[in-house]
PDB file of N, CA and C in Angstrom:
ATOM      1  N   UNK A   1      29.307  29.741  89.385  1.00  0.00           N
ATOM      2  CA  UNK A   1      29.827  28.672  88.542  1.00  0.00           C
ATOM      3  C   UNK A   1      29.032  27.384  88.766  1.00  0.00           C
ATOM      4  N   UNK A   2      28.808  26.846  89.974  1.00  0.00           N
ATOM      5  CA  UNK A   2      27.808  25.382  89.944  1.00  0.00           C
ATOM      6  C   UNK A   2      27.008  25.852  89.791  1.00  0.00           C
ATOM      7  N   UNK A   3      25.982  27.124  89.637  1.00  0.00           N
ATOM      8  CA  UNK A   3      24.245  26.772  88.833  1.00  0.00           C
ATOM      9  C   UNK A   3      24.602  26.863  87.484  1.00  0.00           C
ATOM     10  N   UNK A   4      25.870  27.281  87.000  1.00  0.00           N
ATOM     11  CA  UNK A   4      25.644  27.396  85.817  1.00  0.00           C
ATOM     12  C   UNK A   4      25.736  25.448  85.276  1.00  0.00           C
ATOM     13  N   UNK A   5      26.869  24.571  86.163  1.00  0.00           N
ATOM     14  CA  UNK A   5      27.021  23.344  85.689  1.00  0.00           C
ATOM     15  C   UNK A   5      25.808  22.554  86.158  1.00  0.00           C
ATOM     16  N   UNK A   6      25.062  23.022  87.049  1.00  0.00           N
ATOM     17  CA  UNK A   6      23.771  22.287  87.396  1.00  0.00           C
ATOM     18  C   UNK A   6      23.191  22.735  86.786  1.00  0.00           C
ATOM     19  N   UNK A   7      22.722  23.543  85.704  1.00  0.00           N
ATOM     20  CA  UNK A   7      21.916  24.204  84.467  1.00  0.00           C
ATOM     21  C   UNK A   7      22.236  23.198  83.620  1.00  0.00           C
ATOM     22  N   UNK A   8      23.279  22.809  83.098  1.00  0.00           N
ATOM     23  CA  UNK A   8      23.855  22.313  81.718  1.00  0.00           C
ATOM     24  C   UNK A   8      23.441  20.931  82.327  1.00  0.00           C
ATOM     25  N   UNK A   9      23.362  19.963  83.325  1.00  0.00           N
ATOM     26  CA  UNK A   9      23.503  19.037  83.512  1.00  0.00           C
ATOM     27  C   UNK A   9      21.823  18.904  83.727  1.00  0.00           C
ATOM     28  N   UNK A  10      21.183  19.503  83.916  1.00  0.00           N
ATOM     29  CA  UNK A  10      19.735  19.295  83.851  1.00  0.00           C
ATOM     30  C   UNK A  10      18.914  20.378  83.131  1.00  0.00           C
ATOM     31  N   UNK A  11      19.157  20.509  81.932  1.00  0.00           N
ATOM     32  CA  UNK A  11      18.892  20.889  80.691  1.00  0.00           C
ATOM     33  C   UNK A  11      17.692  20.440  80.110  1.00  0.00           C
ATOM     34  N   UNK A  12      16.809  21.721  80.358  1.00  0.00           N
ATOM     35  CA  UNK A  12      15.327  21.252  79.941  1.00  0.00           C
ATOM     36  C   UNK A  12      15.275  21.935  78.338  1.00  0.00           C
ATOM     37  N   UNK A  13      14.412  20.813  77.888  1.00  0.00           N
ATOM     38  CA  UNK A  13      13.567  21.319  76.177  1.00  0.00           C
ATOM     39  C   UNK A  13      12.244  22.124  76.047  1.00  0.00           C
ATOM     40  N   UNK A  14      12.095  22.479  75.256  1.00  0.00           N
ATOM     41  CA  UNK A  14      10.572  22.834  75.092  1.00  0.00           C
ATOM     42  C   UNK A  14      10.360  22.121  73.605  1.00  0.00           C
ATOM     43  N   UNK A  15       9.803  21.299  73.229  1.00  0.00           N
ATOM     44  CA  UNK A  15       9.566  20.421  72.159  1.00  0.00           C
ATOM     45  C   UNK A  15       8.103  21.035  71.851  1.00  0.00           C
ATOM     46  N   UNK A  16       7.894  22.298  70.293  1.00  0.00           N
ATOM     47  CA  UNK A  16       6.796  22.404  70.129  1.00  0.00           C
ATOM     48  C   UNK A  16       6.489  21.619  69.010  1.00  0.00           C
ATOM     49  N   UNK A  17       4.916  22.061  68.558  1.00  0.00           N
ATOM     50  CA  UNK A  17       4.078  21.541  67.586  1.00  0.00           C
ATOM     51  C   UNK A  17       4.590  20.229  67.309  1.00  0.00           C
ATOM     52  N   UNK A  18       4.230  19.279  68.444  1.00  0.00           N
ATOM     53  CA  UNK A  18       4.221  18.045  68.366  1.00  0.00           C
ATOM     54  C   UNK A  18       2.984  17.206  67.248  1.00  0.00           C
ATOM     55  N   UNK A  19       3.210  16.595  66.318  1.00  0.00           N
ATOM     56  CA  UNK A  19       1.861  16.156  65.975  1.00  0.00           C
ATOM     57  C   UNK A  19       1.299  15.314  66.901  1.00  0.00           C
ATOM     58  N   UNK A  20      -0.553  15.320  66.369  1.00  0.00           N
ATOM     59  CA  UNK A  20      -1.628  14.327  67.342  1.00  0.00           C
ATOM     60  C   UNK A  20      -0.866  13.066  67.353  1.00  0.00           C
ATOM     61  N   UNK A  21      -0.639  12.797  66.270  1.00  0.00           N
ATOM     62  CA  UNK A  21      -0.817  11.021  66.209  1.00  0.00           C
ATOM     63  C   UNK A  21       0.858  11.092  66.978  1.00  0.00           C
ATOM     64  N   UNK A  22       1.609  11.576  66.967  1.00  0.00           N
ATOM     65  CA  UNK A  22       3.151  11.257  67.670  1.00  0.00           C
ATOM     66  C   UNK A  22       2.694  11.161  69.484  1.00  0.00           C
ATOM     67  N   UNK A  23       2.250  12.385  69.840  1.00  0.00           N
ATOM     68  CA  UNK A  23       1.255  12.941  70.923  1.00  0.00           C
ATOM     69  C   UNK A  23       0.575  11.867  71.419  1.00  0.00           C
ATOM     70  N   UNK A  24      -0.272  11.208  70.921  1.00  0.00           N
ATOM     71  CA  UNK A  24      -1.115   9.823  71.402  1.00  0.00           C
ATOM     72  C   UNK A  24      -0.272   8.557  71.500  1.00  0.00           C
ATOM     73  N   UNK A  25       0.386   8.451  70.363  1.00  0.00           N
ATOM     74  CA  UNK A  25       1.482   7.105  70.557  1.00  0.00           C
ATOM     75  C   UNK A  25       2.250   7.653  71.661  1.00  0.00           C
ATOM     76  N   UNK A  26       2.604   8.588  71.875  1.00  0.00           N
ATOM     77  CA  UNK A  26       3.788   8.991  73.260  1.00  0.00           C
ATOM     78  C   UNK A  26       3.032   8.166  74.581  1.00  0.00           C
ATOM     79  N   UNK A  27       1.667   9.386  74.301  1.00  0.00           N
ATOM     80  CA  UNK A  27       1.008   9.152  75.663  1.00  0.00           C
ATOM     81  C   UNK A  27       0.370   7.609  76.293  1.00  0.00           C
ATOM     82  N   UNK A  28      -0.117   7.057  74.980  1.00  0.00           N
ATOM     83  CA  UNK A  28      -0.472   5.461  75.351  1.00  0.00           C
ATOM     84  C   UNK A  28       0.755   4.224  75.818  1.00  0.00           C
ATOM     85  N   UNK A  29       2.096   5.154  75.021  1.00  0.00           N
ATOM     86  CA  UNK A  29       3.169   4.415  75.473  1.00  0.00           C
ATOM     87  C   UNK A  29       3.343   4.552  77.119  1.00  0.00           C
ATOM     88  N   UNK A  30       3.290   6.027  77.460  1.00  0.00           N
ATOM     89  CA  UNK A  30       3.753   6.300  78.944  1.00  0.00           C
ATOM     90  C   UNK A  30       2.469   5.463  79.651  1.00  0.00           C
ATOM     91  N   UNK A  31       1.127   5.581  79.092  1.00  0.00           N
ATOM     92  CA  UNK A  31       0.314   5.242  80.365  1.00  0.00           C
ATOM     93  C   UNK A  31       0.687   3.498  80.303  1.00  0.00           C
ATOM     94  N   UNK A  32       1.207   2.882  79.576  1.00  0.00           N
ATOM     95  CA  UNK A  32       1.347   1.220  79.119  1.00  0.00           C
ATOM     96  C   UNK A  32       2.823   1.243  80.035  1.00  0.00           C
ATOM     97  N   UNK A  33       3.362   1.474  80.085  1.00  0.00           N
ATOM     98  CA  UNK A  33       4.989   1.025  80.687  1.00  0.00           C
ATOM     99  C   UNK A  33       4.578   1.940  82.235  1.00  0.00           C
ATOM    100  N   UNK A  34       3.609   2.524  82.229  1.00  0.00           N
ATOM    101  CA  UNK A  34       3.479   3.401  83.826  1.00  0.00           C
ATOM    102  C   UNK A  34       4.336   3.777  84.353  1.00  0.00           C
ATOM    103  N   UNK A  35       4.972   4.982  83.498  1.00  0.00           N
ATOM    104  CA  UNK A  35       5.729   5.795  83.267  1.00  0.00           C
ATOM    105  C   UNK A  35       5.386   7.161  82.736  1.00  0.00           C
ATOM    106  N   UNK A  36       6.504   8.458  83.118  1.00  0.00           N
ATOM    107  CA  UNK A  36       6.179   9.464  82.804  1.00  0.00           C
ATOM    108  C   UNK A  36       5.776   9.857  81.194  1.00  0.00           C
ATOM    109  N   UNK A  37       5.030  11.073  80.926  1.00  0.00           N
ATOM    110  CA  UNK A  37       5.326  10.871  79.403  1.00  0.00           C
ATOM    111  C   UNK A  37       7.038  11.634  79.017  1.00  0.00           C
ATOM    112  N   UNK A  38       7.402  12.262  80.521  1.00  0.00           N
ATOM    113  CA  UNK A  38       8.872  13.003  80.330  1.00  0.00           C
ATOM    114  C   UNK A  38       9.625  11.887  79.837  1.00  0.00           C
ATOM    115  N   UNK A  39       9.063  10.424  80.701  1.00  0.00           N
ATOM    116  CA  UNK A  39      10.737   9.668  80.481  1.00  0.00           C
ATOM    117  C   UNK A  39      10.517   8.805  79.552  1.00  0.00           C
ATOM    118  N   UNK A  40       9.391   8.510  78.984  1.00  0.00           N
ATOM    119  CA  UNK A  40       8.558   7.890  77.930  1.00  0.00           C
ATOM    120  C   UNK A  40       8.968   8.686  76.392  1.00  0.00           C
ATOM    121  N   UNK A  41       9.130   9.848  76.581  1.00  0.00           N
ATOM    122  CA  UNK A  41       9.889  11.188  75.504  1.00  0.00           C
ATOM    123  C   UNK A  41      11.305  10.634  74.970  1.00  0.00           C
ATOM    124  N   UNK A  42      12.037  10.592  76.652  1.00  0.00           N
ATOM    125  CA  UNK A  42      13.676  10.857  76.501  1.00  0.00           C
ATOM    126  C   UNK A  42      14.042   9.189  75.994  1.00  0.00           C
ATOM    127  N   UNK A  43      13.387   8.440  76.311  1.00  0.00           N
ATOM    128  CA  UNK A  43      13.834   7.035  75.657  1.00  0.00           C
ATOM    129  C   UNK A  43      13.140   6.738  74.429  1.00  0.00           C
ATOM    130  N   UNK A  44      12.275   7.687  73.789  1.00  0.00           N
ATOM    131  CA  UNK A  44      11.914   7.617  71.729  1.00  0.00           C
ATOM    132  C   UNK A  44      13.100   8.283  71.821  1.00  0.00           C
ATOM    133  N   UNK A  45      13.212   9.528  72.304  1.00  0.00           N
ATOM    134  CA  UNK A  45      14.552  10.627  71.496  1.00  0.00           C
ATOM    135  C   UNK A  45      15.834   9.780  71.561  1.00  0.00           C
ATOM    136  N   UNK A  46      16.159   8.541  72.922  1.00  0.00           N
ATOM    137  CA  UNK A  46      17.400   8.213  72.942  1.00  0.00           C
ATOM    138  C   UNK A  46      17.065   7.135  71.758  1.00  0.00           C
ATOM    139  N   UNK A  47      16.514   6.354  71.694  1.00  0.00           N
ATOM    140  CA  UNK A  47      16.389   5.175  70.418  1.00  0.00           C
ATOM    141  C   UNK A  47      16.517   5.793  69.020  1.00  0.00           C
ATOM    142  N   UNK A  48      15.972   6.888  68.753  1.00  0.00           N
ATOM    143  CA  UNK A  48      15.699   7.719  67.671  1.00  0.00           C
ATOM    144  C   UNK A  48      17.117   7.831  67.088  1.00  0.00           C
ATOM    145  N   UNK A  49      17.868   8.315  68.233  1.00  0.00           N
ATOM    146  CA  UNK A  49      19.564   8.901  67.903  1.00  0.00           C
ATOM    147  C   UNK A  49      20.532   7.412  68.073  1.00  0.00           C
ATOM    148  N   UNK A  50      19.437   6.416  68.172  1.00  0.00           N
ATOM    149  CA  UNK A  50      20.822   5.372  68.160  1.00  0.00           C
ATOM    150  C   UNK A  50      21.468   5.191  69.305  1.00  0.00           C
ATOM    151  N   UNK A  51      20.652   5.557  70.658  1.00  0.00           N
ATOM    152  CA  UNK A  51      21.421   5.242  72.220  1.00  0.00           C
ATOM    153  C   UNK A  51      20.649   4.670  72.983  1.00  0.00           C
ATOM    154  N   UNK A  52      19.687   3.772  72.144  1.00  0.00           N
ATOM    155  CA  UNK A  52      18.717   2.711  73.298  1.00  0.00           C
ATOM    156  C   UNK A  52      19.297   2.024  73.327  1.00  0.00           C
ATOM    157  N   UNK A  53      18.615   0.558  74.512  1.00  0.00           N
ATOM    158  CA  UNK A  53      19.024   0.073  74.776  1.00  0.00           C
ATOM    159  C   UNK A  53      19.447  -1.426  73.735  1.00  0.00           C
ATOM    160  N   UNK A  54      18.426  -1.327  72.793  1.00  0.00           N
ATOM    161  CA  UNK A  54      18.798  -2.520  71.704  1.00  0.00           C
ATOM    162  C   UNK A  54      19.138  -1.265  70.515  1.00  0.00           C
ATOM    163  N   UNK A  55      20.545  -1.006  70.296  1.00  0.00           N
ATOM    164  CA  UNK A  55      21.226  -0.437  69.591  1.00  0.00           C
ATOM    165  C   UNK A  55      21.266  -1.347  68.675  1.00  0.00           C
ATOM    166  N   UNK A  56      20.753  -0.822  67.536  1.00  0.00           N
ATOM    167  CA  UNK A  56      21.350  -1.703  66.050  1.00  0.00           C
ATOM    168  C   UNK A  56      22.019  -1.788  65.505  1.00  0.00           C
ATOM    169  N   UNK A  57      22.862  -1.991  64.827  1.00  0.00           N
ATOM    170  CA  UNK A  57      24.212  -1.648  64.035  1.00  0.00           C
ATOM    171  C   UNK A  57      23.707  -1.967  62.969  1.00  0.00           C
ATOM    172  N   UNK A  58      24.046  -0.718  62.210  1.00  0.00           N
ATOM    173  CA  UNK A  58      23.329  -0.157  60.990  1.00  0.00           C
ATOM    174  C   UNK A  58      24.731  -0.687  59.635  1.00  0.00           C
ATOM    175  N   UNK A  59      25.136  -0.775  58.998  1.00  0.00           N
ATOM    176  CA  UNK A  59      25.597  -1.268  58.197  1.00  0.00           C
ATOM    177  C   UNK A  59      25.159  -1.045  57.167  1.00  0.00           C
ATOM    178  N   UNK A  60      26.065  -0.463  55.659  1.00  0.00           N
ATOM    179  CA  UNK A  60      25.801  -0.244  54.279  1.00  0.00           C
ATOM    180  C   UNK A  60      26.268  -1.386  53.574  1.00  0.00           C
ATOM    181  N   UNK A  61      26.900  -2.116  54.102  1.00  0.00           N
ATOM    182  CA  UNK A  61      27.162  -3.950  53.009  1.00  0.00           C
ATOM    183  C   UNK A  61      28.474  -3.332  51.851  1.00  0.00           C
ATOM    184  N   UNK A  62      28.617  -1.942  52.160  1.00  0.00           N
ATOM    185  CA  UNK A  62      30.460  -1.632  51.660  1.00  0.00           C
ATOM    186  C   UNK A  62      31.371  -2.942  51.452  1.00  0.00           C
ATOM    187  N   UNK A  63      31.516  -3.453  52.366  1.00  0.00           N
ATOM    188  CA  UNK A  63      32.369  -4.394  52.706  1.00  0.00           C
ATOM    189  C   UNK A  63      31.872  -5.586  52.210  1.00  0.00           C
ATOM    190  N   UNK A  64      31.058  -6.011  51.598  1.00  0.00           N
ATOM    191  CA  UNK A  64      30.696  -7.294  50.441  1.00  0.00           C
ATOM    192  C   UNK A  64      30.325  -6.925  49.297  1.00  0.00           C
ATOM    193  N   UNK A  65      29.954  -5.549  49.369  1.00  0.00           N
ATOM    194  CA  UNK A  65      29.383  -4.804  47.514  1.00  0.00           C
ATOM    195  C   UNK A  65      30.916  -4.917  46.611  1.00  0.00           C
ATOM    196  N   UNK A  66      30.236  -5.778  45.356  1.00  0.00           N
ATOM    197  CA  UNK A  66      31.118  -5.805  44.118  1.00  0.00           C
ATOM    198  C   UNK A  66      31.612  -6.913  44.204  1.00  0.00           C
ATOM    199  N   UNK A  67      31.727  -8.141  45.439  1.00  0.00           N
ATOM    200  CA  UNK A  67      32.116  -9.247  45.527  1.00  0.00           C
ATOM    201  C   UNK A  67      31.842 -10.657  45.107  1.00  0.00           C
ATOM    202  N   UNK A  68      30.653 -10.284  44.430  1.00  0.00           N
ATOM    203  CA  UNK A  68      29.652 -11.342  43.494  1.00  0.00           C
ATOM    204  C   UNK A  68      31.010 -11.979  42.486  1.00  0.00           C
ATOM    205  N   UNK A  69      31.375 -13.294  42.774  1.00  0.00           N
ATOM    206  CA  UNK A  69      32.051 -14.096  42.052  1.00  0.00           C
ATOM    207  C   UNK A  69      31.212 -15.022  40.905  1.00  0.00           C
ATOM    208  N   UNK A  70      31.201 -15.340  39.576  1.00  0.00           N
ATOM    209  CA  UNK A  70      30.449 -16.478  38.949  1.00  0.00           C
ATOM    210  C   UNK A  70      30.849 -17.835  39.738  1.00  0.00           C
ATOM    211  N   UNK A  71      29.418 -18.669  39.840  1.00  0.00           N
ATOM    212  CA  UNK A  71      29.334 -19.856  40.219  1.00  0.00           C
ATOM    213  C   UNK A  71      28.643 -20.772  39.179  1.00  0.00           C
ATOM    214  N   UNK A  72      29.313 -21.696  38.548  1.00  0.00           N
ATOM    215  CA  UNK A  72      28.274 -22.345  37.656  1.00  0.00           C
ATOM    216  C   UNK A  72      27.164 -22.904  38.355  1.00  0.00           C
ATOM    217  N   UNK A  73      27.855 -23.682  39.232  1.00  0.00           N
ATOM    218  CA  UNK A  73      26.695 -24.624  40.492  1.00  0.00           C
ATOM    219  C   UNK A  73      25.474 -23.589  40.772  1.00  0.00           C
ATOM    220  N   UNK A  74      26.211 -22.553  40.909  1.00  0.00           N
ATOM    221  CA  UNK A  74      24.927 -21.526  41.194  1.00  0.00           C
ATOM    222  C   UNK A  74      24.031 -21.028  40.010  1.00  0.00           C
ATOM    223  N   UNK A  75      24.468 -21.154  39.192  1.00  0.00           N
ATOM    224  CA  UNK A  75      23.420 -20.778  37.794  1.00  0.00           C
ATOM    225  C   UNK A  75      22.626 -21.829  37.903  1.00  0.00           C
ATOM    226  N   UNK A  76      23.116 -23.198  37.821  1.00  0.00           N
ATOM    227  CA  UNK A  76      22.305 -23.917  37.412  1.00  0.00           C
ATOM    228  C   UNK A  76      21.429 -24.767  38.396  1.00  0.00           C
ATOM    229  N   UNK A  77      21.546 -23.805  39.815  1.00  0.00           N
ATOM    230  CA  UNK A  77      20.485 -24.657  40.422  1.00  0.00           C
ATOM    231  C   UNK A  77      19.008 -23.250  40.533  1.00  0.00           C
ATOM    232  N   UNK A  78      19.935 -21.824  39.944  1.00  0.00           N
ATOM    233  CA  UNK A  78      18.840 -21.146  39.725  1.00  0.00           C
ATOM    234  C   UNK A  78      17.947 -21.504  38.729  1.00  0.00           C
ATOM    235  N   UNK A  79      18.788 -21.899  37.700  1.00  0.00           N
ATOM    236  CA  UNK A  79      18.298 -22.328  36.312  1.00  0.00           C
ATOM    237  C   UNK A  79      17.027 -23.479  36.731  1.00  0.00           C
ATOM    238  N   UNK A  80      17.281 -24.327  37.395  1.00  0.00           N
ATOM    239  CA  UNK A  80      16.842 -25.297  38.053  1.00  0.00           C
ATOM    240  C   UNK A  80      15.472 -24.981  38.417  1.00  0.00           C
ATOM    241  N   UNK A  81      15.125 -23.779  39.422  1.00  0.00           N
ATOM    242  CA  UNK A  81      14.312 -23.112  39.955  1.00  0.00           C
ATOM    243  C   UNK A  81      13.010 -22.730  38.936  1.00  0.00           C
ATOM    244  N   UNK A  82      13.917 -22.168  37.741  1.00  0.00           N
ATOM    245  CA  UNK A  82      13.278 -21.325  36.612  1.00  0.00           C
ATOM    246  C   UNK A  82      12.209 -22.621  36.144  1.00  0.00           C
ATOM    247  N   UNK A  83      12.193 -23.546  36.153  1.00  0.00           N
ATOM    248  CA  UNK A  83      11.756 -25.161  35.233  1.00  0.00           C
ATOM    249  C   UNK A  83      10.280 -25.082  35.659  1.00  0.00           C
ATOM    250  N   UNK A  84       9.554 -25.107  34.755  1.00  0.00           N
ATOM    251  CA  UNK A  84       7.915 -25.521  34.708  1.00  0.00           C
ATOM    252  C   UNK A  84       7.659 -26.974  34.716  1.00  0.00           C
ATOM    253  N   UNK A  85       7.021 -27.313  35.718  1.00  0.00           N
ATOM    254  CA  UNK A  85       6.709 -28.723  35.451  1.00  0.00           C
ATOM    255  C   UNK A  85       5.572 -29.018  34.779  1.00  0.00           C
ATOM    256  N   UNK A  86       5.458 -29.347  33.498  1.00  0.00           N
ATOM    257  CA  UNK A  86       4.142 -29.269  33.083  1.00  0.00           C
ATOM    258  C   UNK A  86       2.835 -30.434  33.451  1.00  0.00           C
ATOM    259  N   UNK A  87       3.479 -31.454  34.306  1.00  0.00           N
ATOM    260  CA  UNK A  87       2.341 -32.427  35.048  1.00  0.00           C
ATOM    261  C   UNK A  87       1.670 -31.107  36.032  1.00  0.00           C
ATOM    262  N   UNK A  88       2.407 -30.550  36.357  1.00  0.00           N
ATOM    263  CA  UNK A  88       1.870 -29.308  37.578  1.00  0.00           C
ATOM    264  C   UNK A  88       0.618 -28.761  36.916  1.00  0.00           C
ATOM    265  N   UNK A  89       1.273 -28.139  35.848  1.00  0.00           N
ATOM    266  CA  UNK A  89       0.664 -26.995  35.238  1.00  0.00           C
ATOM    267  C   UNK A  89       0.031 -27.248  33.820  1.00  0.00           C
ATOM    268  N   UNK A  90      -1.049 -28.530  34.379  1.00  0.00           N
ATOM    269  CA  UNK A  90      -1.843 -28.533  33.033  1.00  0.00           C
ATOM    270  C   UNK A  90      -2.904 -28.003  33.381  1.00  0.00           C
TER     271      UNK A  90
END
């Protein structure tokens, strides 16, 4: 029973047909932070899935889509924007 939970708890991959160019960015990353390319791997794969350390919060804008109210003030300072000055633009 514990090799089987020391199996699961150190759980190796075999990651094939890596492309070159992924392969070189890995490896220039590991030799730049002087680090393994193992642990240089497991922190793209953890960022990749959303468990690095600057986690982003990803957001679809659900929660303000369709909320566009009319503003006159706001038309007309776009309107504003739209204006050719023709001293400019002779």
């Amino acid at each position: 029973m514990r090799a089987g939970i020391a199996y699961i708890k150190c759980m190796q991959y075999t990651i094939r047909n890596v492309p070159g160019f992924l392969d070189a960015v890995l490896r220039d990353s590991a030799r730049q932070q002087r680090k393994s390319l193992n642990e240089t791997a497991l922190e793209a794969l953890a960022r990749g899935a959303g468990l690095g350390e600057n986690r982003r919060r990803q957001r679809d804008l659900g929660d303000i889509a369709g909320s566009w109210r009319e503003d006159p003030d706001f038309d007309l300072a776009l309107a504003a924007q739209d204006a050719v000055d023709p001293e400019i633009w002779r």
